[in-house]
N, C-alpha and C. Protein backbone atom coordinates (compact mmCIF):
# COMPACT_ATOMS: atom_id res chain seq x y z
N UNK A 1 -43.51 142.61 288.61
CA UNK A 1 -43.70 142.88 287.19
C UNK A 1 -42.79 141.97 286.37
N UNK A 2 -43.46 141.23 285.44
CA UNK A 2 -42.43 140.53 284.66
C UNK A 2 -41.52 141.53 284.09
N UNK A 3 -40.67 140.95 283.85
CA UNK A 3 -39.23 141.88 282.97
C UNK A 3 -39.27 141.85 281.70
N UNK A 4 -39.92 140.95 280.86
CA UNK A 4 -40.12 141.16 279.94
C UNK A 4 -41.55 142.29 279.04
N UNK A 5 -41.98 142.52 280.16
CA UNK A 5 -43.14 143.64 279.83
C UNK A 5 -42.41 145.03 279.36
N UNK A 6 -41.57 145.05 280.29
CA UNK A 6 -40.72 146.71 280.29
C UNK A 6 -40.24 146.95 278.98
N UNK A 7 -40.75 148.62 279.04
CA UNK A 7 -39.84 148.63 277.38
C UNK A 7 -38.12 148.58 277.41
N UNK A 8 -37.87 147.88 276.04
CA UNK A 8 -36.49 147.28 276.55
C UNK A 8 -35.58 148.15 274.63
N UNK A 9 -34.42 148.09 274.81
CA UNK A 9 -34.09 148.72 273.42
C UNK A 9 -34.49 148.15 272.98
N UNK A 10 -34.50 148.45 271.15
CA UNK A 10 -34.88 147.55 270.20
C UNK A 10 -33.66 146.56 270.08
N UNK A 11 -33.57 145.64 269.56
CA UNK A 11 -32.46 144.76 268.98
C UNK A 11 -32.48 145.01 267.76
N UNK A 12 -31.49 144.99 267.36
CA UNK A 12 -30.85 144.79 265.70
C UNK A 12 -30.46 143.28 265.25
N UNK A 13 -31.13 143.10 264.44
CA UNK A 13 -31.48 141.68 263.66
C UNK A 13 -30.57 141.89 261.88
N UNK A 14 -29.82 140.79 261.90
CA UNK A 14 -29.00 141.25 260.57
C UNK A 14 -29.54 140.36 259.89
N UNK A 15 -30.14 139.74 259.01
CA UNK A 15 -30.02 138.49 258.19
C UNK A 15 -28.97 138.12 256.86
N UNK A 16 -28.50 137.24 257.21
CA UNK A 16 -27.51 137.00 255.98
C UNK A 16 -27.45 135.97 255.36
N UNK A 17 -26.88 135.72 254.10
CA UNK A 17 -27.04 133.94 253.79
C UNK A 17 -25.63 133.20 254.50
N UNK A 18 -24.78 133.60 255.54
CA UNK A 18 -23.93 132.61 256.19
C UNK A 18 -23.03 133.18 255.11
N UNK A 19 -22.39 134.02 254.24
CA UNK A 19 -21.43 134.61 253.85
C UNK A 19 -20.78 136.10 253.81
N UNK A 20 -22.03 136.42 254.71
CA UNK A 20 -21.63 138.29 254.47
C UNK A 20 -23.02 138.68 253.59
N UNK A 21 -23.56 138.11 252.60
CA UNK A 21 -24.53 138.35 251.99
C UNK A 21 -25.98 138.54 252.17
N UNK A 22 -26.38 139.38 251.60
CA UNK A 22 -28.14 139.65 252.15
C UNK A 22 -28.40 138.50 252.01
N UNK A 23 -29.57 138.09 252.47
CA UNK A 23 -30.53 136.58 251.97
C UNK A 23 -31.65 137.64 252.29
N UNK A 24 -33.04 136.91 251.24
CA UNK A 24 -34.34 137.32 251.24
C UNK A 24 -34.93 136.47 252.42
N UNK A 25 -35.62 137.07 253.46
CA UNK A 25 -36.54 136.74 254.60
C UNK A 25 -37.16 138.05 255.15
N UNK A 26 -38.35 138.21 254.08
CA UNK A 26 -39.02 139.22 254.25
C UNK A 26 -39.53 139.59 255.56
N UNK A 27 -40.03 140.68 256.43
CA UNK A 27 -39.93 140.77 257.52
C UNK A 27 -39.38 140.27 258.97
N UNK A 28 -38.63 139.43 258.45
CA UNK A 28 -37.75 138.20 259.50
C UNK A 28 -37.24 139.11 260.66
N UNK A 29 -36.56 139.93 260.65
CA UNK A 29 -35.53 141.07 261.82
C UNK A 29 -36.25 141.90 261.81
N UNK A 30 -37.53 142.44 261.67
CA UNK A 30 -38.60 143.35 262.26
C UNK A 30 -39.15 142.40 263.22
N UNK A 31 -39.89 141.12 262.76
CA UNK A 31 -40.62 140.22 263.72
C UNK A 31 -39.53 139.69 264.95
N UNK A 32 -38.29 139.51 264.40
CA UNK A 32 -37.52 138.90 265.63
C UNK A 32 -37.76 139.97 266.47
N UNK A 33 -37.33 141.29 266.29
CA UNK A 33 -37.01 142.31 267.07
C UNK A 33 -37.95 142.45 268.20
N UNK A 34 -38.86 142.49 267.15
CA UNK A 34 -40.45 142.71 268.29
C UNK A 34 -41.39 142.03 268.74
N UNK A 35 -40.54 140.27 268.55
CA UNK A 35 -40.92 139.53 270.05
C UNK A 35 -40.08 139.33 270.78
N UNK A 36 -38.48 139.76 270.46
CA UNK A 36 -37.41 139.27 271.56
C UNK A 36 -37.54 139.55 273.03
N UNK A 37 -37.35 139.10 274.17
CA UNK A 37 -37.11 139.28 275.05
C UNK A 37 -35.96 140.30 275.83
N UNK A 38 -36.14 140.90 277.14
CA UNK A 38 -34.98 141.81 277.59
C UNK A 38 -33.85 141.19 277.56
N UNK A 39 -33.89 140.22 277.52
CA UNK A 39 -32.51 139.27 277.75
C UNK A 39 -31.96 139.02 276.43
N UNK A 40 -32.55 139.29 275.45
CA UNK A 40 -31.84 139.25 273.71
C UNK A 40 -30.39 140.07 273.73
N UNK A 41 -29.15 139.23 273.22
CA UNK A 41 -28.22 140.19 273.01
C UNK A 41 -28.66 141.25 271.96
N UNK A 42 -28.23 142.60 272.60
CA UNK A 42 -28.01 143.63 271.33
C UNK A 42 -28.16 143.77 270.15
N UNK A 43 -27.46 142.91 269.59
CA UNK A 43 -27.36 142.46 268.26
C UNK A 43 -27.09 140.94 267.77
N UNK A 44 -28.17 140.30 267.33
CA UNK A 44 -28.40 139.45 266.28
C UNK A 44 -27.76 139.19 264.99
N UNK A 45 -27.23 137.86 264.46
CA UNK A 45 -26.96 137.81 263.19
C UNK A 45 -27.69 136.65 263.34
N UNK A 46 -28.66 136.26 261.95
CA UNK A 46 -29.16 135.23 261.78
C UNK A 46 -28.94 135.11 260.21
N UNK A 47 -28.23 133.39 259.60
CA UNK A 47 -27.82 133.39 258.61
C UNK A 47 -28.86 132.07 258.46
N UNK A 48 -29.09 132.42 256.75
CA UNK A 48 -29.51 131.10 255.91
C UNK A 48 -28.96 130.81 255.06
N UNK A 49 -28.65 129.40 256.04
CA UNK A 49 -27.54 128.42 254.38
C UNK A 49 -27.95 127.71 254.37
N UNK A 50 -26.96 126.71 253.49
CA UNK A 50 -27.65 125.48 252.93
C UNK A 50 -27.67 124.57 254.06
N UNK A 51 -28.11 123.26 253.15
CA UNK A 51 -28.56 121.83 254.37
C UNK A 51 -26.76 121.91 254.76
N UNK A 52 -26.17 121.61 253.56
CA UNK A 52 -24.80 120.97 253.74
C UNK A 52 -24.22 121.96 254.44
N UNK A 53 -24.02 123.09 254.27
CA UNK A 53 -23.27 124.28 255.30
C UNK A 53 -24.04 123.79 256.68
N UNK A 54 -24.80 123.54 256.96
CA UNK A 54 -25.69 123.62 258.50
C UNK A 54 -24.72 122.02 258.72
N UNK A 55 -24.99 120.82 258.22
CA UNK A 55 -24.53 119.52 258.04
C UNK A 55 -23.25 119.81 258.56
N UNK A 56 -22.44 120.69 258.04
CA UNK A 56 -20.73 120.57 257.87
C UNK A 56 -20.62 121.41 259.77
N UNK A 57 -21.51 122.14 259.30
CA UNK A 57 -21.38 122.98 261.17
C UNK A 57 -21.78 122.09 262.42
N UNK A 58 -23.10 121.59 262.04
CA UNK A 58 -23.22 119.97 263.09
C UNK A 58 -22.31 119.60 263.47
N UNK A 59 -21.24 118.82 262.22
CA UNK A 59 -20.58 117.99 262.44
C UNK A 59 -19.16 118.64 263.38
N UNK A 60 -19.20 119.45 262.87
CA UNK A 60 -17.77 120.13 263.24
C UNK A 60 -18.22 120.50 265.29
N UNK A 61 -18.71 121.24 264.92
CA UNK A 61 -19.48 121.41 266.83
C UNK A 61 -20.54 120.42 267.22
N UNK A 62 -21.34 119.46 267.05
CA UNK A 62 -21.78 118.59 267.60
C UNK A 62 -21.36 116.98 267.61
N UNK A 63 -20.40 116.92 266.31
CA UNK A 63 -20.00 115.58 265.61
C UNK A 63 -21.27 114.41 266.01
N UNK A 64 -22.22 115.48 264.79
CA UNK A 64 -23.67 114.48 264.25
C UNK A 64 -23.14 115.18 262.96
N UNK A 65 -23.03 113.59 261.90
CA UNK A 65 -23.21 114.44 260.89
C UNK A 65 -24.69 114.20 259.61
N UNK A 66 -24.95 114.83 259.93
CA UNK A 66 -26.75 115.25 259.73
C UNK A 66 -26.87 116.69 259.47
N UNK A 67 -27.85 117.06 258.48
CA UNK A 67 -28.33 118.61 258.60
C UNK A 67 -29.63 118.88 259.85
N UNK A 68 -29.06 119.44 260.31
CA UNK A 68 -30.09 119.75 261.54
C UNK A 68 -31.06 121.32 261.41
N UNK A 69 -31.86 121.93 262.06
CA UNK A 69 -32.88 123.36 261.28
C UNK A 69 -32.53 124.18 261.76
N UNK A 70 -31.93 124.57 262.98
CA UNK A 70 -31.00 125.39 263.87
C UNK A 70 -29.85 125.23 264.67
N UNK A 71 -28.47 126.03 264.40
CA UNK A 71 -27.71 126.16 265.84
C UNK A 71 -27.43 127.43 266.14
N UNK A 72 -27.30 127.60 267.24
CA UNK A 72 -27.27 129.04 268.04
C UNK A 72 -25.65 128.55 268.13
N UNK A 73 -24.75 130.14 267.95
CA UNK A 73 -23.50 130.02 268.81
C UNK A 73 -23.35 131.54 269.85
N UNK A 74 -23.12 131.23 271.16
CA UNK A 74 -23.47 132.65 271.85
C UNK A 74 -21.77 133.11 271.30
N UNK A 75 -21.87 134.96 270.99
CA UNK A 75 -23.16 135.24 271.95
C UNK A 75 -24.67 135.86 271.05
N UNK A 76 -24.39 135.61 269.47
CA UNK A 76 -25.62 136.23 269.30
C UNK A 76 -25.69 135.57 267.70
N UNK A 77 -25.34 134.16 266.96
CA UNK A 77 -25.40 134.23 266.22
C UNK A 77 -26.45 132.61 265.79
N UNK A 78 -27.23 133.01 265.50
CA UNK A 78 -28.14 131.81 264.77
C UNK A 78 -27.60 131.68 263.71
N UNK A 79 -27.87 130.05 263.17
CA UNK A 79 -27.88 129.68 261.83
C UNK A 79 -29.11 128.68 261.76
N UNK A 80 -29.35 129.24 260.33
CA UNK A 80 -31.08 128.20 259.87
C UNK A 80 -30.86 127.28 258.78
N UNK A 81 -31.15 125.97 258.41
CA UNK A 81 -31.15 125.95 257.12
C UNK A 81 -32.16 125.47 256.17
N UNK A 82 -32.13 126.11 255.21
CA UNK A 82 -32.84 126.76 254.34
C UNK A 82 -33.78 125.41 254.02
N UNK A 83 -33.08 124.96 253.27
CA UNK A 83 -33.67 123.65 253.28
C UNK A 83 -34.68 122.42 253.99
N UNK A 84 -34.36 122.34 255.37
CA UNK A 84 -34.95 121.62 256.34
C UNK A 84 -36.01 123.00 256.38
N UNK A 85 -35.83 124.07 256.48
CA UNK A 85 -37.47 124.74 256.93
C UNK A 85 -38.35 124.76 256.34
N UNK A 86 -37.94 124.85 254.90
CA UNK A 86 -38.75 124.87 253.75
C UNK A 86 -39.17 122.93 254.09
N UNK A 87 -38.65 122.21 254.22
CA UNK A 87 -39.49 121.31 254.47
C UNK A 87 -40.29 120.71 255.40
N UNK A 88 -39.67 121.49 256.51
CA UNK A 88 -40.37 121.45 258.00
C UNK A 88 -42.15 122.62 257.83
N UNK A 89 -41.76 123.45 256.96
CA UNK A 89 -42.72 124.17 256.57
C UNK A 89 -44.13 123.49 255.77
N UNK A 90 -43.53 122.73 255.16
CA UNK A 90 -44.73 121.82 254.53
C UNK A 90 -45.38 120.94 255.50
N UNK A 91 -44.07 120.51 256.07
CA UNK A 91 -45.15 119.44 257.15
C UNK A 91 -45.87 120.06 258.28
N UNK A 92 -45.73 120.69 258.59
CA UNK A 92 -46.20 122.10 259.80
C UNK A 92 -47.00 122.86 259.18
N UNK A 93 -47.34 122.60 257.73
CA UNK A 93 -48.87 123.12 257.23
C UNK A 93 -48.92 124.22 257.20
N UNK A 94 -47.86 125.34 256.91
CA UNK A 94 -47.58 126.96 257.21
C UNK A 94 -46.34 127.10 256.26
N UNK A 95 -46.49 128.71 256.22
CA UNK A 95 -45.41 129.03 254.79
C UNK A 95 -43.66 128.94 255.77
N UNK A 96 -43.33 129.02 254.66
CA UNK A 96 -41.17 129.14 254.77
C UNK A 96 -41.15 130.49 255.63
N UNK A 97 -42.06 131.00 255.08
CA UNK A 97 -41.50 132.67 255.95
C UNK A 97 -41.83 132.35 258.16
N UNK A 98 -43.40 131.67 258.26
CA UNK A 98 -43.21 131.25 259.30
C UNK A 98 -42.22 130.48 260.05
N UNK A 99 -41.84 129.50 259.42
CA UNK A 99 -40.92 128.48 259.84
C UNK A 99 -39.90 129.39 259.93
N UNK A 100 -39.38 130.29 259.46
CA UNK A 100 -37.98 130.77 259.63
C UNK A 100 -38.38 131.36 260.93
N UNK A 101 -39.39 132.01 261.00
CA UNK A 101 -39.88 132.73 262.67
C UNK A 101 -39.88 131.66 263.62
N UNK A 102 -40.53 130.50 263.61
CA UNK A 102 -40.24 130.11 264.71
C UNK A 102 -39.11 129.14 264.58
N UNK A 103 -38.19 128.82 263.44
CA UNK A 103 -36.45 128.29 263.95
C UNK A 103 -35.78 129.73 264.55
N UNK A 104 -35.97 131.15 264.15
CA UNK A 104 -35.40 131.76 264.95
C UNK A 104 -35.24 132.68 265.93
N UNK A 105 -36.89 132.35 266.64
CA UNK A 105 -37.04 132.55 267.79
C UNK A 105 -36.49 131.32 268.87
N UNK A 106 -36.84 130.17 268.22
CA UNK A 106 -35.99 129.24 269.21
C UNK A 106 -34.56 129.40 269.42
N UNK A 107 -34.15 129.65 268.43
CA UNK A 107 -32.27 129.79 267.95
C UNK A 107 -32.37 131.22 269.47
N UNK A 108 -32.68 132.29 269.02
CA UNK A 108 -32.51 133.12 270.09
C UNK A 108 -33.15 132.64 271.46
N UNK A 109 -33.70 131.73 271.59
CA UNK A 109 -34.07 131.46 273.28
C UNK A 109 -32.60 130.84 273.88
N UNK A 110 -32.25 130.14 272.83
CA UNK A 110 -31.13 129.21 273.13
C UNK A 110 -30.04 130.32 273.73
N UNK A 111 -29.92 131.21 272.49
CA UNK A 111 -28.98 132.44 273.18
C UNK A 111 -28.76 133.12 274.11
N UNK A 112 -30.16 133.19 274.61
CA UNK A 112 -30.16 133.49 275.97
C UNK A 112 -29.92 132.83 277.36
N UNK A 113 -30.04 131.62 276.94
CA UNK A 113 -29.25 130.74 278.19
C UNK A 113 -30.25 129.40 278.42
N UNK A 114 -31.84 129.51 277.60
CA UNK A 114 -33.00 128.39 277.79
C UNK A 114 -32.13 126.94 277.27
N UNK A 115 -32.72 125.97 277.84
CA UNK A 115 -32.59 124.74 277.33
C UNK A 115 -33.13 123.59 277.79
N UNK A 116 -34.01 123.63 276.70
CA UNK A 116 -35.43 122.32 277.56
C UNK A 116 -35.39 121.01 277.63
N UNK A 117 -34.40 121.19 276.84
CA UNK A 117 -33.47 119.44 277.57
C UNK A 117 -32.74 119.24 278.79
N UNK A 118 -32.73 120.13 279.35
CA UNK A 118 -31.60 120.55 280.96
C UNK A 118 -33.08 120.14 281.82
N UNK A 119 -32.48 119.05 282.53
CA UNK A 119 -33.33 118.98 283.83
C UNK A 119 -34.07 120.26 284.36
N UNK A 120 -32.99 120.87 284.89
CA UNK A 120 -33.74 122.16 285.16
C UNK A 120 -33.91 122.94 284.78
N UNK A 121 -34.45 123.30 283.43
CA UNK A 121 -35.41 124.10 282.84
C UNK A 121 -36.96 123.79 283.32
N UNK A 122 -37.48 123.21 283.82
CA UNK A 122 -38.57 122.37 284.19
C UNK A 122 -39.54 123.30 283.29
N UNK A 123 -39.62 123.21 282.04
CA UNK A 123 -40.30 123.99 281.04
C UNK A 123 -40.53 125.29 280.73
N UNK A 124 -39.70 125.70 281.60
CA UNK A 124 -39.43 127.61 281.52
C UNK A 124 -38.76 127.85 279.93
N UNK A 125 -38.47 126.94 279.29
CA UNK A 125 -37.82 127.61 277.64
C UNK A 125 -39.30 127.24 277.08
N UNK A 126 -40.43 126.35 277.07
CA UNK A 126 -41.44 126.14 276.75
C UNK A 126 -42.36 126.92 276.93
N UNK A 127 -42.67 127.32 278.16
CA UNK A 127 -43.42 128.87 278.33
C UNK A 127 -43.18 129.77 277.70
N UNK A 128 -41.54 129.88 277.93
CA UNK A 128 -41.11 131.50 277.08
C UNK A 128 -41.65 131.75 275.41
N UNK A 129 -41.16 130.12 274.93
CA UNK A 129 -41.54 130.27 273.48
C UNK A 129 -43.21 130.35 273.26
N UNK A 130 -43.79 129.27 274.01
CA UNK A 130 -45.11 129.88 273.73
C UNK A 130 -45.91 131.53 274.14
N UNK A 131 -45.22 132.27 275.27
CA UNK A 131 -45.47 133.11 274.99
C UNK A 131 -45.61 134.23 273.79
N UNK A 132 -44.07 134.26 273.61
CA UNK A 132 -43.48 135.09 272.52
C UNK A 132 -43.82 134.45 271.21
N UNK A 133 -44.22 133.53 271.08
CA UNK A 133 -44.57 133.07 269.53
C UNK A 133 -46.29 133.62 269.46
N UNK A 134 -46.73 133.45 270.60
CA UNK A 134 -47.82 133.94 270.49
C UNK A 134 -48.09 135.39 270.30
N UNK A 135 -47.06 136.06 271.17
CA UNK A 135 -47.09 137.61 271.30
C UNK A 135 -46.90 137.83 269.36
N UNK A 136 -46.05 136.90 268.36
CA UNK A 136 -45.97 137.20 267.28
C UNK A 136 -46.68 136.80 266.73
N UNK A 137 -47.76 135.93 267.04
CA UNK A 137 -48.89 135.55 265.56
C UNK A 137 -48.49 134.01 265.17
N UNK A 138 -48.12 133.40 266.00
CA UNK A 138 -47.21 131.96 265.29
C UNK A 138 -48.45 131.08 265.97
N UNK A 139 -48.82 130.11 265.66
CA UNK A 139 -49.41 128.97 265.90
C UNK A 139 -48.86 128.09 266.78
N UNK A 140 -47.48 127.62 266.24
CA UNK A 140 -47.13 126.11 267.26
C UNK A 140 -45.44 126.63 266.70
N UNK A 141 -44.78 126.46 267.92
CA UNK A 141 -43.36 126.18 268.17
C UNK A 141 -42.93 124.99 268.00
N UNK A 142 -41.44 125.64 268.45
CA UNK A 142 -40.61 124.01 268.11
C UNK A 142 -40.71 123.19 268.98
N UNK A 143 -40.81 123.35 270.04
CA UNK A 143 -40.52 122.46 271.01
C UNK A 143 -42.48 121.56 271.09
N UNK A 144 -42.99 122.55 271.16
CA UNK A 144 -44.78 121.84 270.93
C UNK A 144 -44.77 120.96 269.90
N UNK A 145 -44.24 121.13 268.70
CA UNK A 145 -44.16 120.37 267.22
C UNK A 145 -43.33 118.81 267.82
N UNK A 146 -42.59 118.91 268.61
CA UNK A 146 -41.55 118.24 268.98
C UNK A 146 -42.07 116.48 269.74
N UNK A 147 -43.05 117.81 270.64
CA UNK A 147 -43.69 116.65 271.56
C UNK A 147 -44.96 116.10 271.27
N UNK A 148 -45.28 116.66 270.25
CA UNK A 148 -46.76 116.32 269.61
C UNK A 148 -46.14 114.75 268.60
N UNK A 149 -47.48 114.07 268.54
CA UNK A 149 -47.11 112.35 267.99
C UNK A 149 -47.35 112.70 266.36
N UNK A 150 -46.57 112.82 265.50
CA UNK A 150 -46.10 112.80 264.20
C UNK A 150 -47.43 112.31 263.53
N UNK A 151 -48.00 112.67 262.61
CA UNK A 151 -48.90 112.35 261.43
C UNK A 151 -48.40 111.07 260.73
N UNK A 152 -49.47 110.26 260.61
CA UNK A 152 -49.36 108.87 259.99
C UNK A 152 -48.48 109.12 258.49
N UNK A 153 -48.79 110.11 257.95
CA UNK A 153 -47.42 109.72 256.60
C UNK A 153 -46.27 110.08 257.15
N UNK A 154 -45.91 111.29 257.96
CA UNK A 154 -44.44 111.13 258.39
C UNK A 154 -43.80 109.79 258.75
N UNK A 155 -44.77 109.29 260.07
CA UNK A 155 -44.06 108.42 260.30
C UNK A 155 -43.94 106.96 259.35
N UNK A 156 -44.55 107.39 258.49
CA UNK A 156 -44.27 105.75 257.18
C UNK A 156 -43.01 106.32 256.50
N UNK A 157 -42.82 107.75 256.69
CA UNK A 157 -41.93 108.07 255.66
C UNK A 157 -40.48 107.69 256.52
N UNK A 158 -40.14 107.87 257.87
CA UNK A 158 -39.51 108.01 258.78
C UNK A 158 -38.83 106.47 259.15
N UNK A 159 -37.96 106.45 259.69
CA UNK A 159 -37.16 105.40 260.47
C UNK A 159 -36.75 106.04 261.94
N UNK A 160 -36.34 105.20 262.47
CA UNK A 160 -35.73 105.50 264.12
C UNK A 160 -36.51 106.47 264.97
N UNK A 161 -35.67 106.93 265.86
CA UNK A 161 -36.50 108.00 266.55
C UNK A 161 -37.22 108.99 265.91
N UNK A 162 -38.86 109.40 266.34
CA UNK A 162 -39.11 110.29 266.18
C UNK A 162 -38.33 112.09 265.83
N UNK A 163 -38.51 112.84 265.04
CA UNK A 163 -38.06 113.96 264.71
C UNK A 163 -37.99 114.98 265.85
N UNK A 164 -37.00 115.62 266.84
CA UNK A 164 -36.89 116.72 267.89
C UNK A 164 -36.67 117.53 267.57
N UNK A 165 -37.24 118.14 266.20
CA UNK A 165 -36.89 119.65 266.07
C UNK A 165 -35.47 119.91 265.72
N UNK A 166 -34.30 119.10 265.75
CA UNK A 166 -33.39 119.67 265.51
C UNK A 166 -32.68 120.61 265.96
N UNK A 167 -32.76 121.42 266.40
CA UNK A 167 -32.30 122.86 267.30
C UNK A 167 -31.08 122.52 267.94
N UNK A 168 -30.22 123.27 268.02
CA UNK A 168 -29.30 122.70 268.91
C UNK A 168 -28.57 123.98 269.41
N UNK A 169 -27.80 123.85 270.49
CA UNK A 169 -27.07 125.24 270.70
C UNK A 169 -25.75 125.08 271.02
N UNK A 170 -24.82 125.78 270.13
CA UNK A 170 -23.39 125.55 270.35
C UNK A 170 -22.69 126.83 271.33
N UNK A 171 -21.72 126.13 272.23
CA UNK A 171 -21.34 127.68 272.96
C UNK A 171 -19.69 127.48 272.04
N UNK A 172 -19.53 128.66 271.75
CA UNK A 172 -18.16 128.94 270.82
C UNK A 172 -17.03 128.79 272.11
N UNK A 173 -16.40 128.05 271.69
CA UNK A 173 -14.89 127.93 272.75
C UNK A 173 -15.21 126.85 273.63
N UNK A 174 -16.34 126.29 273.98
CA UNK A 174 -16.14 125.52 275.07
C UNK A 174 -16.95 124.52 274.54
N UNK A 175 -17.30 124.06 273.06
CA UNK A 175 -17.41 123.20 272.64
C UNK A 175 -19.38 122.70 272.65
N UNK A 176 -20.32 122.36 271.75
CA UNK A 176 -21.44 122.32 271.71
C UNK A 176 -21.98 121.26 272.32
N UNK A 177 -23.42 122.24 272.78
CA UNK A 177 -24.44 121.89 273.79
C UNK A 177 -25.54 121.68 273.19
N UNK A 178 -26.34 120.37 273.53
CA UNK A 178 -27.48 120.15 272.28
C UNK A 178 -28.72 121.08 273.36
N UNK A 179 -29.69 121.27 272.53
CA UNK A 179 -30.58 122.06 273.47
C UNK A 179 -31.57 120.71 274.18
């Protein structure tokens, strides 16, 4: 029996804007809740800040300094930013409220230990998300968006490498891990 079939507690999903403060993401921590996996920590905090707050956190745990759309720090805290989804949202042809679902369902795969840049994941964080994005109603993930060949205006708009989603996962204390 898969393990993720079993009924498992609910998780508690906090959303905040990255200060202590509510932020508006209408159903966001109902939908996380009830596609997370058994392996979801307990409790969730997922914050939306700005490009530059996400930018300043990059830099500080990845030293890229760039605004990137997610970092996970275990053991349970996503950050989104606001900005890049809302524009990742336009190009992905779907509203801000989706895009926040699937930056933070990826953010929580990360939490759990996935990482589909690791040799050996041999696409087990890719399954998982397409499952569970599906189990929620989502169309296309991050990592599918990732590997799919960019639309002729992006890439006129674009320089250098193609766009990877951004995602990244930091482990607190022992210094960040890109996903």
């Amino acid at each position: 029996m898969d393990p993720d079939s079993k009924p498992r507690p609910r998780i508690s999903v906090t959303i905040t804007d990255g200060r202590g403060g509510p932020a508006a993401a209408p159903g966001l921590a109902r939908w996380l809740a009830s596609v997370a996996p058994r392996a979801a920590p307990r409790d969730v905090a997922v914050a939306l800040v700005s490009d530059a707050r996400i930018k300043a956190l990059n830099r500080q745990f990845r030293r890229r300094d760039t605004a990137t759309d997610v970092l996970s720090f275990e053991p349970s805290d996503i950050v989104i930013a606001r900005g890049v989804a809302r524009r990742q949202a336009r190009e992905a042809g779907h509203s801000y409220e989706d895009e926040l679902k699937v930056l933070a369902l990826h953010g929580l795969l990360h939490l759990i230990g996935y990482d589909h840049h690791a040799p050996s994941d041999a696409g087990r964080m890719a399954r998982m998300e397409r499952r569970l994005r599906q189990k929620g109603g989502l169309r296309a993930g991050l990592i599918e968006r990732s590997r799919a060949p960019a639309p002729a205006t992006r890439a006129r708009r674009r320089s250098g490498p193609p766009h990877s989603g951004g995602a990244e996962r930091a482990r607190a204390g022992v210094g960040p891990r890109e996903h």
